[in-house]
C-alpha atoms as a PDB file:
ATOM      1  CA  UNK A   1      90.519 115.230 102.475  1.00  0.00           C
ATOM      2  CA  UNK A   2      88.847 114.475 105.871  1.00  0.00           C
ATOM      3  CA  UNK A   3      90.818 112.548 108.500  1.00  0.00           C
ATOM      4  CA  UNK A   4      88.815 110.330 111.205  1.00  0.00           C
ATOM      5  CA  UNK A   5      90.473 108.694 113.975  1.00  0.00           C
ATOM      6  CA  UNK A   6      89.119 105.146 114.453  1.00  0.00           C
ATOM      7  CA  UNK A   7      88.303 103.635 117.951  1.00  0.00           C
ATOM      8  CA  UNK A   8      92.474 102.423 117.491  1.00  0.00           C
ATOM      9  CA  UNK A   9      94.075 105.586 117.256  1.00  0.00           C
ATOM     10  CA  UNK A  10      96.522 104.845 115.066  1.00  0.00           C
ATOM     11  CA  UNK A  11      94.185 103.313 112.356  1.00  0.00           C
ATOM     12  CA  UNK A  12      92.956 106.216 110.321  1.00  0.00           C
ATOM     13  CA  UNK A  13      89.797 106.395 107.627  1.00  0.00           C
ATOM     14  CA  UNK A  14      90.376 109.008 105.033  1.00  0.00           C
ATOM     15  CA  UNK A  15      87.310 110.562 103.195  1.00  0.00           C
ATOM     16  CA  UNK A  16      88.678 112.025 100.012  1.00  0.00           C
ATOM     17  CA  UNK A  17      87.574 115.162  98.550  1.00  0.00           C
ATOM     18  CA  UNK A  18      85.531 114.388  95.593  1.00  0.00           C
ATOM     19  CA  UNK A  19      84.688 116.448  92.421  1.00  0.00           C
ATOM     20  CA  UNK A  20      81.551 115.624  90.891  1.00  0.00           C
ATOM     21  CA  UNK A  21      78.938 116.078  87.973  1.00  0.00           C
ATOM     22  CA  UNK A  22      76.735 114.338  85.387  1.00  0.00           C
ATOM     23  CA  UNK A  23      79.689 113.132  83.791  1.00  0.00           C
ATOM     24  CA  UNK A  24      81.257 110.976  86.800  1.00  0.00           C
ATOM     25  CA  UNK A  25      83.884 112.077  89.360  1.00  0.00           C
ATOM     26  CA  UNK A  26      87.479 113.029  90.181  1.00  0.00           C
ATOM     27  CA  UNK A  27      89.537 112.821  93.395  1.00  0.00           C
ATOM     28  CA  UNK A  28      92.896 112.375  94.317  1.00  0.00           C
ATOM     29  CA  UNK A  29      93.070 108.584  95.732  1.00  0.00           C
ATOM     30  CA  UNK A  30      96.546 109.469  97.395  1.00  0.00           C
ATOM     31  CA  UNK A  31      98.936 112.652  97.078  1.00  0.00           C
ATOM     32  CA  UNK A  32     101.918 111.945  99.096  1.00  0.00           C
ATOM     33  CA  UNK A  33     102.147 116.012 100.483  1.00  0.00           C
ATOM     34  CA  UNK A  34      98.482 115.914 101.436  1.00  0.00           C
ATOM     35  CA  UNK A  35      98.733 112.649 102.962  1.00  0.00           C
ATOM     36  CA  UNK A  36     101.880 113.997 105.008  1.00  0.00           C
ATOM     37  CA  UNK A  37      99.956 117.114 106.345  1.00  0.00           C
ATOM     38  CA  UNK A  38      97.016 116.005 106.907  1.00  0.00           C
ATOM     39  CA  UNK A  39      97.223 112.259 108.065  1.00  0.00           C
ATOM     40  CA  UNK A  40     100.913 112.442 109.620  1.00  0.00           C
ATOM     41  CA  UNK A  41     102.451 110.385 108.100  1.00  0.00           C
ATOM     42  CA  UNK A  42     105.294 110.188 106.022  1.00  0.00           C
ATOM     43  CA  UNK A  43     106.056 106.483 105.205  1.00  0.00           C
ATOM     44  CA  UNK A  44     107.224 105.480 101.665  1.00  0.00           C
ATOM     45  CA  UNK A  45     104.953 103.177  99.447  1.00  0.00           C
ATOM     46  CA  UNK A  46     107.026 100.244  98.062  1.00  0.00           C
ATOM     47  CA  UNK A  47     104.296  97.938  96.512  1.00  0.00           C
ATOM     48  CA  UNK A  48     100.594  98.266  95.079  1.00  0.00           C
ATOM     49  CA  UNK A  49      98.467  95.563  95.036  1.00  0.00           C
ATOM     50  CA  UNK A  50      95.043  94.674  93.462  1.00  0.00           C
ATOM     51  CA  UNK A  51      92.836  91.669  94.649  1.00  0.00           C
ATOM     52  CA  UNK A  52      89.307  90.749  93.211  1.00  0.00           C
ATOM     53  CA  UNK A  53      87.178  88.307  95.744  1.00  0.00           C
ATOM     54  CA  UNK A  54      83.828  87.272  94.995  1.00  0.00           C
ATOM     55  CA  UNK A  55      81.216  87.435  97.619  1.00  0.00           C
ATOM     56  CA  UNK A  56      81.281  85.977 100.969  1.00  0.00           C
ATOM     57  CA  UNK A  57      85.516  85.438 100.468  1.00  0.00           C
ATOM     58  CA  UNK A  58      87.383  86.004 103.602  1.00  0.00           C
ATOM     59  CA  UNK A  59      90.677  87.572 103.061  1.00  0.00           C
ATOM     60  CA  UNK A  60      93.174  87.138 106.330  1.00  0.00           C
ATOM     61  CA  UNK A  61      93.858  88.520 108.930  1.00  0.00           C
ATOM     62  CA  UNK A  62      96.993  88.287 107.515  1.00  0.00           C
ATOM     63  CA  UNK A  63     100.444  90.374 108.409  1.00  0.00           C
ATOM     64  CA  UNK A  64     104.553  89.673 108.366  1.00  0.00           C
ATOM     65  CA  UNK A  65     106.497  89.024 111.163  1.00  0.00           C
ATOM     66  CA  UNK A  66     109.668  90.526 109.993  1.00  0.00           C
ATOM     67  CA  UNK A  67     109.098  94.192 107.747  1.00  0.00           C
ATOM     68  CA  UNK A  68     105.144  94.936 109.016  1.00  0.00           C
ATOM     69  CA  UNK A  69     103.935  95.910 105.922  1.00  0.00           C
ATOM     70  CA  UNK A  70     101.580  99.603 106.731  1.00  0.00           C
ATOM     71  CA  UNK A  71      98.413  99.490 103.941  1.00  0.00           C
ATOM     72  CA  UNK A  72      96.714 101.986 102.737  1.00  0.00           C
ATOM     73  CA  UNK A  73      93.313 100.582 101.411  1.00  0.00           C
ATOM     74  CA  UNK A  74      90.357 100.797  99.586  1.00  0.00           C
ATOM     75  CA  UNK A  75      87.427  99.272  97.403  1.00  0.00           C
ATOM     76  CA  UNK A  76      87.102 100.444  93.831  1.00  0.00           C
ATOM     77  CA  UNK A  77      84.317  97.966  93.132  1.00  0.00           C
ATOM     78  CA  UNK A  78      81.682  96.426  95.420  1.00  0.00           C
ATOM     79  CA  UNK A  79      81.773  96.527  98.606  1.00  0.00           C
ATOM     80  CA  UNK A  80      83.980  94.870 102.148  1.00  0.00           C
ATOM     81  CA  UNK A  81      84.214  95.043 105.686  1.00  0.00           C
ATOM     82  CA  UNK A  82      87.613  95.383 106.327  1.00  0.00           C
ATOM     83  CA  UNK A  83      89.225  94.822 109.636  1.00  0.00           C
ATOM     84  CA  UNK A  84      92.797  95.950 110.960  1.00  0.00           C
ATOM     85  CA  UNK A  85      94.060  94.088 114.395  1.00  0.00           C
ATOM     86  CA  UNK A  86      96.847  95.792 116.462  1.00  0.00           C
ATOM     87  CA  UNK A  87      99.464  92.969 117.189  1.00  0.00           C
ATOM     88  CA  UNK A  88     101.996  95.882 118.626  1.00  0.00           C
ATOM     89  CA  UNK A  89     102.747  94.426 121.869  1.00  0.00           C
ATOM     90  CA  UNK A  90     103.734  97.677 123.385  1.00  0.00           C
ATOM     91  CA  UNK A  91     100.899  99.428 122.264  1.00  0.00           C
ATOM     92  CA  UNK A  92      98.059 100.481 124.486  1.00  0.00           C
ATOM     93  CA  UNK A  93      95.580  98.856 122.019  1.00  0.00           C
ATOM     94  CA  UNK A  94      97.296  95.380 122.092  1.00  0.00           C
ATOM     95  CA  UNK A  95      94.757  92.855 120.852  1.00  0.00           C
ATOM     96  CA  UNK A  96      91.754  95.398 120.149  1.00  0.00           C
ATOM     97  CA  UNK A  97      90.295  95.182 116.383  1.00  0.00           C
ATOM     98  CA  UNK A  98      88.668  98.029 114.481  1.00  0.00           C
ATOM     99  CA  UNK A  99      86.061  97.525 111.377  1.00  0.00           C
ATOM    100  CA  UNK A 100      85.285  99.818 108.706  1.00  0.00           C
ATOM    101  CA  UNK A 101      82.714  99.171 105.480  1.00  0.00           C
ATOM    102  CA  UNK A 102      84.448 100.049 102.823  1.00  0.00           C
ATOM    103  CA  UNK A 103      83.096 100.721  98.971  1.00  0.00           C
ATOM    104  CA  UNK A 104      83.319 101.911  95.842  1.00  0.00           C
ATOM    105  CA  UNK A 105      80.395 104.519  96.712  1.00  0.00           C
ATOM    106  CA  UNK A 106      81.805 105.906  99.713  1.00  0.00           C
ATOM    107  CA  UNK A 107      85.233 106.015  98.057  1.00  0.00           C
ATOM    108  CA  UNK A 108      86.887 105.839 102.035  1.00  0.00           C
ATOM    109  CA  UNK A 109      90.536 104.836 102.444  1.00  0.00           C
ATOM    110  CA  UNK A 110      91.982 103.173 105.513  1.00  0.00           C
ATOM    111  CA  UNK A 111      95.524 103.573 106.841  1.00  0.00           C
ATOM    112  CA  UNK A 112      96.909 100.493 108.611  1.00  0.00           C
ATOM    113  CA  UNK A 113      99.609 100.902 110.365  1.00  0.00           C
ATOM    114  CA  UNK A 114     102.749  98.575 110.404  1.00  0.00           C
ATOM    115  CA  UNK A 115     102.513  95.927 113.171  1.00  0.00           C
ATOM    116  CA  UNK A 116      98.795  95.217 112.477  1.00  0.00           C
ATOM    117  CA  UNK A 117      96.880  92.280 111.351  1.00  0.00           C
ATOM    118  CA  UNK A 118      94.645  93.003 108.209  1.00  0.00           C
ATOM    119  CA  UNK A 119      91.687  91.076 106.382  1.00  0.00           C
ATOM    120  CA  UNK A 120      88.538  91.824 104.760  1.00  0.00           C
ATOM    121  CA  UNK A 121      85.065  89.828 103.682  1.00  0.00           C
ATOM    122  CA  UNK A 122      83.197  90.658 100.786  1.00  0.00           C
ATOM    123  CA  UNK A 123      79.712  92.041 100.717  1.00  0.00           C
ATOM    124  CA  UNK A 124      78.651  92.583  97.421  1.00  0.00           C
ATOM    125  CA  UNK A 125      78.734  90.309  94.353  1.00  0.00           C
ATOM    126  CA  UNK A 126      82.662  90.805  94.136  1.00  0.00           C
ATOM    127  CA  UNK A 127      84.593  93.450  94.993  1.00  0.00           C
ATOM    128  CA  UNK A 128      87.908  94.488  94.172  1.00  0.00           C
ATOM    129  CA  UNK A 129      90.247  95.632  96.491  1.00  0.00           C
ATOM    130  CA  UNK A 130      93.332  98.128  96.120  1.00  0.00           C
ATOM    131  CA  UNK A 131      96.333  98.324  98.333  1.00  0.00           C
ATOM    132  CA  UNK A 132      99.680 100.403  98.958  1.00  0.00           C
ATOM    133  CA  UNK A 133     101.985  98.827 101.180  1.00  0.00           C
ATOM    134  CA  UNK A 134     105.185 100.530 103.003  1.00  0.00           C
ATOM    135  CA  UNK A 135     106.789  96.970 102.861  1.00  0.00           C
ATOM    136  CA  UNK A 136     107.594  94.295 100.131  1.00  0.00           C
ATOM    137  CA  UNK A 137     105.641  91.392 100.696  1.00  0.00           C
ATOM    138  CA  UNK A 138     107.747  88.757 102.068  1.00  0.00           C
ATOM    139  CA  UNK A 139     105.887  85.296 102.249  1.00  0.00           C
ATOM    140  CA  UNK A 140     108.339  83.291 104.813  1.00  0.00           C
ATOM    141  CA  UNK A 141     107.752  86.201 107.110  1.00  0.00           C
ATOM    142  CA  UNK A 142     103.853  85.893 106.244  1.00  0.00           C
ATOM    143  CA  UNK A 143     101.549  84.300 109.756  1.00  0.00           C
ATOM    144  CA  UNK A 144      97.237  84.095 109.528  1.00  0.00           C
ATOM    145  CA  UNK A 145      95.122  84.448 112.221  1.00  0.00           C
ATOM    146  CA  UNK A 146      91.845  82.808 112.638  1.00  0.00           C
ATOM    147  CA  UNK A 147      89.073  85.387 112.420  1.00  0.00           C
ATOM    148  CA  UNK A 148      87.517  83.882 115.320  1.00  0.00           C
ATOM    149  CA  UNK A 149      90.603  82.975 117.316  1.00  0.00           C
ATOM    150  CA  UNK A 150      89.740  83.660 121.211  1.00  0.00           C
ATOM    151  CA  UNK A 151      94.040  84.043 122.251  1.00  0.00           C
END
């Protein structure tokens, strides 16, 4: 597994190790020691979620007031740009977005942390989207943002 540090710290793309032949692949989408030793970070999963979107479909930015879900993300079909916003008001990165393309080809993984906005679109015909979170999802604490909103 490769770890690379976004232009937000904090936000992490993971490049798993992949085995590989004529027959298809095999890699380890999440192993809770590796991603411990090698990402830093030790929070507990709670919830998996799958969404399918077909193309064009804007998903968010979504997050919870109360328990900030932290995601751990990735494409298993198609293709998204996926976009994490840092709404931590003590954090040195305070309103500053990062974007990743994410797909089932490059196999990448994102790590959001808690206290972040999150949303994707969908480039490719449809895509379906995977997601751990460290938080149940609780919809009266649920707020959207605007994609475009200027504040």
């Amino acid at each position: 597994m490769k770890v690379v540090q976004t232009d937000i710290p904090d936000v992490l793309l993971i490049e798993p190790q992949i085995f590989g032949d004529e027959r298809g692949f095999f890699y380890e989408s999440y192993n809770e020691r590796a991603f411990l030793d090698k990402v830093g970070i030790s929070s507990h999963f709670v919830q998996d979620n799958h969404s399918r979107s077909i193309e064009n479909v804007l998903r968010g930015l979504h997050d919870q007031i109360d328990q900030p879900q932290g995601k751990l993300v990735r494409v298993v079909v198609g293709s998204v740009f996926d976009v994490a916003v840092d709404l931590r008001k003590n954090s040195t990165t305070f309103g500053q977005w990062v974007g990743v393309h994410l797909a089932a080809e490059n196999k990448q993984q994102i790590w959001i942390p808690a206290g972040f906005a999150h949303g994707f679109v969908v480039l490719s015909d449809y895509a379906e989207f995977l997601y751990k979170t460290t938080e149940y999802y609780t919809p009266q604490h649920e707020r959207t943002i605007v994609w475009n909103d200027q504040s």
